[in-house]
Protein backbone atom coordinates (compact mmCIF):
# COMPACT_ATOMS: atom_id res chain seq x y z
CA UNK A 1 -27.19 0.40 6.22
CA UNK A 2 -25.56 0.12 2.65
CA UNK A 3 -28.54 1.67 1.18
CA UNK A 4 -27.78 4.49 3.14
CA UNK A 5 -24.74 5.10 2.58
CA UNK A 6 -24.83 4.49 -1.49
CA UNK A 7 -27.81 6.94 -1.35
CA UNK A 8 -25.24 9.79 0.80
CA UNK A 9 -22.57 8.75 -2.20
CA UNK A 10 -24.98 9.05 -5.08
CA UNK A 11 -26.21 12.82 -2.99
CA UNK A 12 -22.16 13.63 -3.09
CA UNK A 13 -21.92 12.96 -6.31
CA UNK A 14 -24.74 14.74 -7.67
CA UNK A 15 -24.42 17.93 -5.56
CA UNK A 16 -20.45 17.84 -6.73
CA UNK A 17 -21.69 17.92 -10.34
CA UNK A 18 -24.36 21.01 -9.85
CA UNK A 19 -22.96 23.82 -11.03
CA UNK A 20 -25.64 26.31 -9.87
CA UNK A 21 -24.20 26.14 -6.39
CA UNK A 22 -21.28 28.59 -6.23
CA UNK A 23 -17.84 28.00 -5.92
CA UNK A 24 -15.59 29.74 -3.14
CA UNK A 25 -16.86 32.35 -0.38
CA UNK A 26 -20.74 31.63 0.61
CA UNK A 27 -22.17 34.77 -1.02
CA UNK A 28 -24.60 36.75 1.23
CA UNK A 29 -28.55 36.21 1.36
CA UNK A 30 -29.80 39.62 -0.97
CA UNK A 31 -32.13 41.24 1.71
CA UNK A 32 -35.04 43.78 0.97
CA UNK A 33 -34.15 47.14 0.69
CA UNK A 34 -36.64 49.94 1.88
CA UNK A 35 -36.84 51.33 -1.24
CA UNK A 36 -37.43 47.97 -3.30
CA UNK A 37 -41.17 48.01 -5.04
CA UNK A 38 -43.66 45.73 -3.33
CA UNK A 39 -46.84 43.98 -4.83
CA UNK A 40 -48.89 41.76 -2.73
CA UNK A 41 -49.09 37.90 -3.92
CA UNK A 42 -53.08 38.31 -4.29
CA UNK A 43 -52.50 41.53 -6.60
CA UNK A 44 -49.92 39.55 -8.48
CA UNK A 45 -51.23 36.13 -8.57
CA UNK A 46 -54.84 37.18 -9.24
CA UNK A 47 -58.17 34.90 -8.17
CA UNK A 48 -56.18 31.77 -10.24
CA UNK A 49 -53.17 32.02 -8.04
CA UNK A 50 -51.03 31.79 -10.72
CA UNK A 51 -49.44 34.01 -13.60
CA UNK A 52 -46.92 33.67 -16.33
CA UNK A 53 -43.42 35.74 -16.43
CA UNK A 54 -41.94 36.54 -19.35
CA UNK A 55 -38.13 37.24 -18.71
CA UNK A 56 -35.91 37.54 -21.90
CA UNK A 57 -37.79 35.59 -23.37
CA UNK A 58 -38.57 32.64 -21.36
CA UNK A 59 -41.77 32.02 -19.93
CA UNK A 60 -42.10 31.07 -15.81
CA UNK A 61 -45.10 30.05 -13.83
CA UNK A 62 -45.55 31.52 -10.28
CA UNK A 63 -47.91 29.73 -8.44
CA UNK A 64 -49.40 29.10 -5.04
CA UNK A 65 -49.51 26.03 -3.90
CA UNK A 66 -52.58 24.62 -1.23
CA UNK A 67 -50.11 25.26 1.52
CA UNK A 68 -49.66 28.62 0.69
CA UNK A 69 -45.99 28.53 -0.64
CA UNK A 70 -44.79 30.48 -4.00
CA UNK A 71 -43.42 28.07 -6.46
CA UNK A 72 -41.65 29.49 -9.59
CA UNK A 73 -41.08 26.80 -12.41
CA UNK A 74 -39.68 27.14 -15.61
């Protein structure tokens, strides 16, 4: 029982520290427009199932993963 509740107090902590998560009103899930451009994963991905962005500089791997998932890591 006090494991669990250190480990809530150490997830508290840590998720009042992240700064990613914003502040104030929730702000609303962006959904797909009917306009936006659309590639399939498969065109994207190619036969690896993975490929390398390049976004202002920085470099991020989108991959599949065996459960068939998108994972983008920096």
């Amino acid at each position: 029982m006090i494991i669990i509740v250190t480990l809530i107090a150490i997830f508290n902590i840590m998720t009042s520290l992240d700064t990613t998560v914003p502040r104030g009103p929730l702000m609303p899930k962006p959904q797909p427009q009917p306009d936006d451009r659309r590639i399939d994963s498969k065109t994207l991905l190619g036969p690896e199932g993975r490929v390398i962005i390049e976004h202002d500089g920085q470099h991020y791997l989108l991959r599949q993963t065996h459960a068939g998932k998108l994972i983008l890591t920096k």
